[in-house]
PDB file of N, CA and C in Angstrom:
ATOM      1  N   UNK A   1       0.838  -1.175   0.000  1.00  0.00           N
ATOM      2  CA  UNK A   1       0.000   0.000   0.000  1.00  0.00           C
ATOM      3  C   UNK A   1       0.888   1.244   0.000  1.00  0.00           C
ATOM      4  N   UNK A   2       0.687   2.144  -0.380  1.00  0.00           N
ATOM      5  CA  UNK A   2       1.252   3.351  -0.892  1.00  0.00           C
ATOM      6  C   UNK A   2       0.852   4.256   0.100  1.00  0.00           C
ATOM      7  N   UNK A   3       1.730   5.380   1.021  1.00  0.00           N
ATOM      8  CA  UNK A   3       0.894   6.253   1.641  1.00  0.00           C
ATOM      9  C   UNK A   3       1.189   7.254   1.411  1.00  0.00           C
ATOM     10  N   UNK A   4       0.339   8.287   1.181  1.00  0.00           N
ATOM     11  CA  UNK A   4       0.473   9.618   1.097  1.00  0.00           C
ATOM     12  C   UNK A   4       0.844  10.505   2.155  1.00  0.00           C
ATOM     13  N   UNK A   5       0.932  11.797   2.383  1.00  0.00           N
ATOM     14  CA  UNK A   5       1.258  12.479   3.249  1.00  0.00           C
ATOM     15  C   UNK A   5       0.797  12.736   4.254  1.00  0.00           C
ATOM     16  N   UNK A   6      -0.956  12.494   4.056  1.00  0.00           N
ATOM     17  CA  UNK A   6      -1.787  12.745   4.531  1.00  0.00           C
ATOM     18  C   UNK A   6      -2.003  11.494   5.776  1.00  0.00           C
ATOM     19  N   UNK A   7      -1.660  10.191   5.152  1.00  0.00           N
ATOM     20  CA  UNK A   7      -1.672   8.942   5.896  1.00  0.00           C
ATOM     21  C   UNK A   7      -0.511   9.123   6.704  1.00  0.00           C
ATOM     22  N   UNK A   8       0.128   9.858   6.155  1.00  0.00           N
ATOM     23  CA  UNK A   8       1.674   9.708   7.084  1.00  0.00           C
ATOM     24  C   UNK A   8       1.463  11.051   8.776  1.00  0.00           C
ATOM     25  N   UNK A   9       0.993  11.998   8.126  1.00  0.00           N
ATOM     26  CA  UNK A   9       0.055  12.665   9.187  1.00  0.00           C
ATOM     27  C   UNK A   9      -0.270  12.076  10.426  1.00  0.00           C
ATOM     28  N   UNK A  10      -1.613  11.079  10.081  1.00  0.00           N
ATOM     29  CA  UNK A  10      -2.635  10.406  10.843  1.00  0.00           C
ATOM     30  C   UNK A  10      -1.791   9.367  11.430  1.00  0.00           C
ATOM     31  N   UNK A  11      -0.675   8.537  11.043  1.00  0.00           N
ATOM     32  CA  UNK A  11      -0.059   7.586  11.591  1.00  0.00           C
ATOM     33  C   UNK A  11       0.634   7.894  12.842  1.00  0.00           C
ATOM     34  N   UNK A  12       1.327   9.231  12.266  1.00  0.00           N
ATOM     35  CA  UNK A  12       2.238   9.820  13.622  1.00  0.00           C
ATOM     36  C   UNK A  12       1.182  10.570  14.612  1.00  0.00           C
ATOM     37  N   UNK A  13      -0.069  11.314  14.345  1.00  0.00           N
ATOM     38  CA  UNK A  13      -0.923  11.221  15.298  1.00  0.00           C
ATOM     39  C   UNK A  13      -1.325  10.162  16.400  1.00  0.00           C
ATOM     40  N   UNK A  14      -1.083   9.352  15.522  1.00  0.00           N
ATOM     41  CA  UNK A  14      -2.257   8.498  16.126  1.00  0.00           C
ATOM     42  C   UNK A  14      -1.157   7.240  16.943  1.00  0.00           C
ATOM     43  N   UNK A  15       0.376   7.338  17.063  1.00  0.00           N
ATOM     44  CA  UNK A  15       0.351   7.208  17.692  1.00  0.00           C
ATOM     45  C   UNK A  15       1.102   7.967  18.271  1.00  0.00           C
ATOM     46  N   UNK A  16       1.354   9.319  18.784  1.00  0.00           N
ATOM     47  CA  UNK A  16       1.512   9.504  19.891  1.00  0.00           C
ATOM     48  C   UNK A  16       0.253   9.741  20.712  1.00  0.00           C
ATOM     49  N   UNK A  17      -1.154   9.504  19.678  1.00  0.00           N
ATOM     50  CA  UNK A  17      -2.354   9.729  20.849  1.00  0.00           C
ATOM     51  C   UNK A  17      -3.346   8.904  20.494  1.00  0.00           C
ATOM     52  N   UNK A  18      -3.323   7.864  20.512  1.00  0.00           N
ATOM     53  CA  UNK A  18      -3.978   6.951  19.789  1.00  0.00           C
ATOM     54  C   UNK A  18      -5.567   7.098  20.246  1.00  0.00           C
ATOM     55  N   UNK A  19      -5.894   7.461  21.303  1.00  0.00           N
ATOM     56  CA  UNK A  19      -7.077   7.830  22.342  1.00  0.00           C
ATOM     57  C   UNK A  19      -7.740   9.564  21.089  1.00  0.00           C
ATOM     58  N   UNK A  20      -6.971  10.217  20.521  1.00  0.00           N
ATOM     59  CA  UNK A  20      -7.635  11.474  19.906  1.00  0.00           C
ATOM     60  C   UNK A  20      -8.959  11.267  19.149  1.00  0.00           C
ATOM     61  N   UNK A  21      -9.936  12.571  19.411  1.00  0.00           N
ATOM     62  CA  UNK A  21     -10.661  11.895  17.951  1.00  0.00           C
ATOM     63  C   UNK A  21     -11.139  12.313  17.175  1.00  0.00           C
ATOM     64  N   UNK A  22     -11.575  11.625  16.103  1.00  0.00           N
ATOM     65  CA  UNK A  22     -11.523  11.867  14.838  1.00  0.00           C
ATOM     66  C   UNK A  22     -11.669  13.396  14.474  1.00  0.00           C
ATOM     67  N   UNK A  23     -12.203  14.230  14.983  1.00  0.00           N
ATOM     68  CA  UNK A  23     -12.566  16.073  15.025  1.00  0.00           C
ATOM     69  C   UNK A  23     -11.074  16.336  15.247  1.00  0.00           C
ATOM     70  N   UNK A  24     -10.503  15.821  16.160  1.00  0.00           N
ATOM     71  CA  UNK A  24      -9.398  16.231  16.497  1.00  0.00           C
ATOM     72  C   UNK A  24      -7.922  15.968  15.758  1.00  0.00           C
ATOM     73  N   UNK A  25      -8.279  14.254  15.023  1.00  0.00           N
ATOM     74  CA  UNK A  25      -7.092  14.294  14.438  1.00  0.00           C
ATOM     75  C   UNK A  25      -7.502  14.474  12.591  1.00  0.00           C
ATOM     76  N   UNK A  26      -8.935  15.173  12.319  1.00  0.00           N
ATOM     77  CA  UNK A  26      -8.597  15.948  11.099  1.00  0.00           C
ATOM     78  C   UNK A  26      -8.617  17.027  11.112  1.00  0.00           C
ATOM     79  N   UNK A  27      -8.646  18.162  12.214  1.00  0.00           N
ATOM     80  CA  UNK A  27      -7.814  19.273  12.175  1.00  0.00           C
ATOM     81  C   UNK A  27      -6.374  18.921  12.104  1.00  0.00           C
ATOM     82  N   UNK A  28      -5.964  18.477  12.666  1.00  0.00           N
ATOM     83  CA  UNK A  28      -4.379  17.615  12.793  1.00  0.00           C
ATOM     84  C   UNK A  28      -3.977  17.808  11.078  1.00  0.00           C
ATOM     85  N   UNK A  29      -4.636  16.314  10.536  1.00  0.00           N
ATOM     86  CA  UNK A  29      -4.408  16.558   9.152  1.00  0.00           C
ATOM     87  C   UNK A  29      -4.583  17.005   7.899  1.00  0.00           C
ATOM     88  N   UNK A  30      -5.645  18.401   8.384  1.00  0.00           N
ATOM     89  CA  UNK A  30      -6.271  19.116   7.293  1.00  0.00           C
ATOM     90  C   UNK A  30      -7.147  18.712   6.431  1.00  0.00           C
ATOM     91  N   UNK A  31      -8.137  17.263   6.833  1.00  0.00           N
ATOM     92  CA  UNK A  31      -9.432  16.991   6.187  1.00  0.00           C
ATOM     93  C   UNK A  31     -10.309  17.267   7.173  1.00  0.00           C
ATOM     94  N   UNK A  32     -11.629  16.903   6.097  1.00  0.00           N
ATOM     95  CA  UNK A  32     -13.146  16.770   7.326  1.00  0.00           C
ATOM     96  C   UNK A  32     -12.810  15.876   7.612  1.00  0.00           C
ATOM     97  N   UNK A  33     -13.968  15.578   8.551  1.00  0.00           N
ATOM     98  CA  UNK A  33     -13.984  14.494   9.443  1.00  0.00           C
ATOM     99  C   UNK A  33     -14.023  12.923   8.577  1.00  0.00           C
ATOM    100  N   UNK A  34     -14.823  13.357   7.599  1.00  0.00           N
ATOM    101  CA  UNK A  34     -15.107  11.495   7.232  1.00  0.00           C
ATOM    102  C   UNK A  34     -14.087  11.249   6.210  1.00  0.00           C
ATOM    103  N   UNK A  35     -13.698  12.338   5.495  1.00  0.00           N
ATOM    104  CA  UNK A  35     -12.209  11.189   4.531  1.00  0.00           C
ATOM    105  C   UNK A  35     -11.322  10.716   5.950  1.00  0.00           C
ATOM    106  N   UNK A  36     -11.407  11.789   6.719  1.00  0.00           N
ATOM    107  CA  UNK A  36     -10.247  10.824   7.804  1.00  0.00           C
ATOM    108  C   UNK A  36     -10.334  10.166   8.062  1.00  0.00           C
ATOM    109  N   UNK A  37     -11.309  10.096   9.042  1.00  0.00           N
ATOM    110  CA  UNK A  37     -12.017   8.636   9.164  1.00  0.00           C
ATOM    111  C   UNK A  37     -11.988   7.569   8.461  1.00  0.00           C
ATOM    112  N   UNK A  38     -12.438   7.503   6.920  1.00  0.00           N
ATOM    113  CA  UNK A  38     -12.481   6.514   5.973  1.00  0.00           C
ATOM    114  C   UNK A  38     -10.583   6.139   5.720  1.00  0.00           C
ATOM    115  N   UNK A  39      -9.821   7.201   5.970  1.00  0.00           N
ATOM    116  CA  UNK A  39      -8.486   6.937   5.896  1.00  0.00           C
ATOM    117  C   UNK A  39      -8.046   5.998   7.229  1.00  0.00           C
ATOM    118  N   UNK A  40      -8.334   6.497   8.010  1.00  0.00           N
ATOM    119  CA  UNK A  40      -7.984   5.527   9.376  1.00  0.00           C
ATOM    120  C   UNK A  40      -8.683   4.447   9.136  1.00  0.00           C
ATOM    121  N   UNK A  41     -10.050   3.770   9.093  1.00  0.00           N
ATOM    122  CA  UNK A  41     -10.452   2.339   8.570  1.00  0.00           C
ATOM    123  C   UNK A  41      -9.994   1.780   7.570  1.00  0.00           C
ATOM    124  N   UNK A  42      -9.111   2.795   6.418  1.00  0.00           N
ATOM    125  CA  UNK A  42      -8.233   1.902   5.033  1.00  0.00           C
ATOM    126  C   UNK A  42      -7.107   1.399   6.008  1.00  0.00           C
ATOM    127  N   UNK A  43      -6.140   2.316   6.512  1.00  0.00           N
ATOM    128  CA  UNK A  43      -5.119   1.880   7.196  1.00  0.00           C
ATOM    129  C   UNK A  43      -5.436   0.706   8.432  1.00  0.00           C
ATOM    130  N   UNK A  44      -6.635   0.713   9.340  1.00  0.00           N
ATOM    131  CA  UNK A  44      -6.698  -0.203   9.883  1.00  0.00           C
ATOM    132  C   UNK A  44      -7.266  -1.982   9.159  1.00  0.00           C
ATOM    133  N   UNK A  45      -7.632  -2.056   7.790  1.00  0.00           N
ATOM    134  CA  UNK A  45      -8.254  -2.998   7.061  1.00  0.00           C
ATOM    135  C   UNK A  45      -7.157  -3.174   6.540  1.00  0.00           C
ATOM    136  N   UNK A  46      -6.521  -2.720   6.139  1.00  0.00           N
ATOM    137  CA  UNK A  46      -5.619  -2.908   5.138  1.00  0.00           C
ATOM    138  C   UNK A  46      -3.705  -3.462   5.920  1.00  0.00           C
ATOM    139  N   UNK A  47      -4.033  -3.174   7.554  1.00  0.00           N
ATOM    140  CA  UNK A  47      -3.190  -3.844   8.153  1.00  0.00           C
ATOM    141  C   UNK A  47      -1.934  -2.620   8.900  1.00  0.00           C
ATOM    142  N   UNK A  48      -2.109  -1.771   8.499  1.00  0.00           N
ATOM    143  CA  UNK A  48      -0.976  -0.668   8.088  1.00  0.00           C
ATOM    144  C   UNK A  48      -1.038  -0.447   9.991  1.00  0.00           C
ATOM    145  N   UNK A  49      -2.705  -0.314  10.151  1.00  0.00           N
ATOM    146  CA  UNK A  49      -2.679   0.359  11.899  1.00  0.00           C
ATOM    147  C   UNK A  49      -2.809  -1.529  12.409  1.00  0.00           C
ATOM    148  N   UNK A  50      -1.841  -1.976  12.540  1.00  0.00           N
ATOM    149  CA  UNK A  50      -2.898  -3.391  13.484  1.00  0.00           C
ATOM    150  C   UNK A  50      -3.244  -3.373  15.291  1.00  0.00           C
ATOM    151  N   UNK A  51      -2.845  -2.690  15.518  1.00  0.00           N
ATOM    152  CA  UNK A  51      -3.584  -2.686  17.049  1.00  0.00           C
ATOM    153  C   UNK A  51      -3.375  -1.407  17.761  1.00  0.00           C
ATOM    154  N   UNK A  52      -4.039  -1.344  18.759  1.00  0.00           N
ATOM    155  CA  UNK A  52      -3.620   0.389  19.642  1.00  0.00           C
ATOM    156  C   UNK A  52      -3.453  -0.500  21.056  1.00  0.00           C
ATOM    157  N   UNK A  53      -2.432   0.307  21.645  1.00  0.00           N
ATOM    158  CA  UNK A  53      -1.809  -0.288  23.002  1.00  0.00           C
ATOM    159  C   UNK A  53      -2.077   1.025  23.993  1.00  0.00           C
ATOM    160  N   UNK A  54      -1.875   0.440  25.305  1.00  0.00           N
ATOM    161  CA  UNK A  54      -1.971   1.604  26.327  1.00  0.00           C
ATOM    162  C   UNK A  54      -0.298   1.272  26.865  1.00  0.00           C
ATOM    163  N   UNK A  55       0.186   2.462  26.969  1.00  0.00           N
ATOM    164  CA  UNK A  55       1.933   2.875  27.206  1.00  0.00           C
ATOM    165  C   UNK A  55       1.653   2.990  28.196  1.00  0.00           C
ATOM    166  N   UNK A  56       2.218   1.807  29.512  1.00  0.00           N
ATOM    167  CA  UNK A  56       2.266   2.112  30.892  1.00  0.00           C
ATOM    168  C   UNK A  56       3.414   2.658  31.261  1.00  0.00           C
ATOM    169  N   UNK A  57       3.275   3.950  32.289  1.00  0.00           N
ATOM    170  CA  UNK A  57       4.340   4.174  33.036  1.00  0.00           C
ATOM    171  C   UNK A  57       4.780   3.018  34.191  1.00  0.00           C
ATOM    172  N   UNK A  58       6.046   2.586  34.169  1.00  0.00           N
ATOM    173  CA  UNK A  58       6.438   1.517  35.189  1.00  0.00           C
ATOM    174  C   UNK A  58       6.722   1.913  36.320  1.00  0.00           C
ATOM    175  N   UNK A  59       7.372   3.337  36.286  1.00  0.00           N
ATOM    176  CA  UNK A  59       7.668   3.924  37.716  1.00  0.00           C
ATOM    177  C   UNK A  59       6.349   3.883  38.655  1.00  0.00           C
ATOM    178  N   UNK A  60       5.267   4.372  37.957  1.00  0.00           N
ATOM    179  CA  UNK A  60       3.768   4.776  38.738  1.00  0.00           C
ATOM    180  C   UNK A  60       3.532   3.227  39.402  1.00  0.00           C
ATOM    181  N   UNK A  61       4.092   2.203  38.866  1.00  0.00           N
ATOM    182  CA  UNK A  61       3.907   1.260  38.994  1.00  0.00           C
ATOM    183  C   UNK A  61       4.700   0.156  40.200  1.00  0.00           C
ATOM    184  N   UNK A  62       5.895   1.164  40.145  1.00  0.00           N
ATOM    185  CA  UNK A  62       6.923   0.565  41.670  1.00  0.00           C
ATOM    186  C   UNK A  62       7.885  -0.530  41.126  1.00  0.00           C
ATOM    187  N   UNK A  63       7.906  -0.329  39.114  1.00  0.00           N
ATOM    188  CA  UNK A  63       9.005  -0.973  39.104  1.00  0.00           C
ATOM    189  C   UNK A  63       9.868   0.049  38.778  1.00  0.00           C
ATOM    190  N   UNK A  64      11.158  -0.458  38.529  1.00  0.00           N
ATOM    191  CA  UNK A  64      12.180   0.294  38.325  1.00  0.00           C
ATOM    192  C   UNK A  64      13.147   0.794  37.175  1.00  0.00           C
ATOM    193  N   UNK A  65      12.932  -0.638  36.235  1.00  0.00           N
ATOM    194  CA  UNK A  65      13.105  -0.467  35.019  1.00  0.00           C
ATOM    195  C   UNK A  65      13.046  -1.753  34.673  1.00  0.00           C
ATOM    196  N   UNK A  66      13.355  -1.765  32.917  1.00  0.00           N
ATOM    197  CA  UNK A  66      12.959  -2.782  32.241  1.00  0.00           C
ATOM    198  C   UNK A  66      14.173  -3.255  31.251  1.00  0.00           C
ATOM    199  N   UNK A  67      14.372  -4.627  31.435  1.00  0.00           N
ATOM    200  CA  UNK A  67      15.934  -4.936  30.906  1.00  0.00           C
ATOM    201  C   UNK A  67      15.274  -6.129  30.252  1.00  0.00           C
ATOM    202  N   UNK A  68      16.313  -6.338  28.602  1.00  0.00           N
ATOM    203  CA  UNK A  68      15.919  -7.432  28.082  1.00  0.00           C
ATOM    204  C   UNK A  68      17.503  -7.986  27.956  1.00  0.00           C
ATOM    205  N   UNK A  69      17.333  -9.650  28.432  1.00  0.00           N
ATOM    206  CA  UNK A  69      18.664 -10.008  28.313  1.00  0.00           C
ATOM    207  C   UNK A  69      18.268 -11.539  27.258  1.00  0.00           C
ATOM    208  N   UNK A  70      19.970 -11.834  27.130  1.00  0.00           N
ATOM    209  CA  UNK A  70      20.043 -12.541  26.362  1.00  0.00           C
ATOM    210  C   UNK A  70      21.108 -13.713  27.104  1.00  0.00           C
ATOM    211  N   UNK A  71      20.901 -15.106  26.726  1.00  0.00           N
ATOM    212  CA  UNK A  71      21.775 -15.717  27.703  1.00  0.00           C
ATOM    213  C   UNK A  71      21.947 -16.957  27.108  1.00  0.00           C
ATOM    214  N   UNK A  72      22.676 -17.577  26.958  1.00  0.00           N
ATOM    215  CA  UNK A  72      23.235 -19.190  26.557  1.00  0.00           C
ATOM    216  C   UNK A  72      23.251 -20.115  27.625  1.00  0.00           C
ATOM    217  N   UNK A  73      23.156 -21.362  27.327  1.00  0.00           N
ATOM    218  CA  UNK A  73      23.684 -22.262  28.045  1.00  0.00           C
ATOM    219  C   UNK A  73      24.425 -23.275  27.561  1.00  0.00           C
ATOM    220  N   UNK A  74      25.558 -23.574  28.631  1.00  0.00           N
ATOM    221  CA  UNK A  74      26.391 -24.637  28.034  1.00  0.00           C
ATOM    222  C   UNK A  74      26.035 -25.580  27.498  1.00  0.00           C
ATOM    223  N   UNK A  75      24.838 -26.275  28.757  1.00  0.00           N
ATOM    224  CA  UNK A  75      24.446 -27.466  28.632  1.00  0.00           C
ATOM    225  C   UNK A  75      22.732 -27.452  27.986  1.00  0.00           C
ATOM    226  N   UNK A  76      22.148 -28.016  27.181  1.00  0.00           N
ATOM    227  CA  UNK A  76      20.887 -27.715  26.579  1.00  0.00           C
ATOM    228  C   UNK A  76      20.423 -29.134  26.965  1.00  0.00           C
ATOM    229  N   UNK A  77      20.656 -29.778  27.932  1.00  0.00           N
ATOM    230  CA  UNK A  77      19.956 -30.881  28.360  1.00  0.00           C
ATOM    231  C   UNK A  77      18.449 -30.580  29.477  1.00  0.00           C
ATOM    232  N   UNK A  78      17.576 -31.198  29.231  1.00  0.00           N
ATOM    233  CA  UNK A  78      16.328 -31.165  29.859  1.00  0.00           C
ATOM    234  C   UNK A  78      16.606 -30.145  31.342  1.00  0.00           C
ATOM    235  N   UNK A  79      17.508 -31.262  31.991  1.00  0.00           N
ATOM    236  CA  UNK A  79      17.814 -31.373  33.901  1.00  0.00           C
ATOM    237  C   UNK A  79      18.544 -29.956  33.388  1.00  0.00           C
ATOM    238  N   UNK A  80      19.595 -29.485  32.725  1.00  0.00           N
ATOM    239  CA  UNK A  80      20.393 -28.304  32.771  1.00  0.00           C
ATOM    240  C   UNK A  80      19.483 -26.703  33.006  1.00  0.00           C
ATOM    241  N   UNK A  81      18.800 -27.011  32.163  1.00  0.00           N
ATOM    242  CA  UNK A  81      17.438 -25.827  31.981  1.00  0.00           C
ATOM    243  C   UNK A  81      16.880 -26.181  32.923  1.00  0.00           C
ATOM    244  N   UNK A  82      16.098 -26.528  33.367  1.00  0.00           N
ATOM    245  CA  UNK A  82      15.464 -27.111  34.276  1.00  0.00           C
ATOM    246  C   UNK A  82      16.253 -26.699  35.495  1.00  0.00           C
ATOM    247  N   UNK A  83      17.274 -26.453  35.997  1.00  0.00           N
ATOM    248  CA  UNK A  83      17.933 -26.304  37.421  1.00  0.00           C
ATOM    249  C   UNK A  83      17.885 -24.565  36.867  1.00  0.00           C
ATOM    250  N   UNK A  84      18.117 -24.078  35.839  1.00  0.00           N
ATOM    251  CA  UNK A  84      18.800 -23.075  35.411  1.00  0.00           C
ATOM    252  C   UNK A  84      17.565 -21.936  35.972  1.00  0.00           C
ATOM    253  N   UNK A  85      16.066 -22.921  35.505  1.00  0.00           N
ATOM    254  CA  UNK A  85      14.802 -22.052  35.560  1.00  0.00           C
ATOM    255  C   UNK A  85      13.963 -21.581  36.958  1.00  0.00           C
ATOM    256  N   UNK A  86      14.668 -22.989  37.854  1.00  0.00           N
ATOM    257  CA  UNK A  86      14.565 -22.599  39.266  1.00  0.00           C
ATOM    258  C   UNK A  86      15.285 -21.733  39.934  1.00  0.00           C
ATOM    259  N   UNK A  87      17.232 -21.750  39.174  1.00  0.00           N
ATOM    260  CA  UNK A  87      17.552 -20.426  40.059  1.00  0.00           C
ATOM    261  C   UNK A  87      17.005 -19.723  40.036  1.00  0.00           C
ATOM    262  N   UNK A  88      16.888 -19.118  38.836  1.00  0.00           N
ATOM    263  CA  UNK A  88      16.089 -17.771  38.595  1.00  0.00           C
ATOM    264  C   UNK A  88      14.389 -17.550  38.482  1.00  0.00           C
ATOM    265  N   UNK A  89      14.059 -18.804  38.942  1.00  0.00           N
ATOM    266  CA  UNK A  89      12.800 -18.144  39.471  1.00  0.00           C
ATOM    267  C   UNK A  89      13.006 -18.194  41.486  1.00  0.00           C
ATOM    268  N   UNK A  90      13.840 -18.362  41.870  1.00  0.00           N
ATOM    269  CA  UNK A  90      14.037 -18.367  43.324  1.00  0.00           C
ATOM    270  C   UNK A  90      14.495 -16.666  43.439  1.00  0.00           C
ATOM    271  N   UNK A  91      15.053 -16.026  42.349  1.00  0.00           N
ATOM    272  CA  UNK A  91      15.924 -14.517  42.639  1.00  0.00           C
ATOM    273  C   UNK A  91      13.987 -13.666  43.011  1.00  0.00           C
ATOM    274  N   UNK A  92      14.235 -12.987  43.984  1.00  0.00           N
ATOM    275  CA  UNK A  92      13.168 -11.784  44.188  1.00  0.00           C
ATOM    276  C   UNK A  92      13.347 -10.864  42.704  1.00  0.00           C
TER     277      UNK A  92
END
């Protein structure tokens, strides 16, 4: 699918506010209300929007931060993983 400028607009609207609406995000992109509209249901049919999420703050939340790791193991035997999954589900 091909997007125009106009789609490119509504995308970056929408998500830093995915909650806006439609009055609001075609002043945003300089249509009425219903081509926008009909533009946001092409982009969501057509796959371009596939879902809207809610962005939690973690602090509000009492964690502290968020780390993605990566890790090997020597041994890839059943019992090896298996001891490996209890340490670390024993760590607080």
């Amino acid at each position: 699918m091909k997007l125009d400028i106009i789609d490119l607009k509504i995308l970056k609207a929408l998500q830093e506010n995915s909650k806006i609406t439609n009055i609001e995000l075609s002043k945003m992109v300089g249509l009425s209300a219903a081509p926008t509209l009909g533009r946001v249901q092409k982009l969501e049919k057509t796959g371009v929007i596939s879902s809207y999420h809610a962005k939690v703050d973690d602090t509000k939340l009492g964690l502290g931060f968020s780390a993605l790791i990566q890790l090997s193991l020597i041994r890839q035997k059943s019992t090896a993983v298996g001891n490996f999954i209890d340490q670390i589900s024993s760590i607080d």
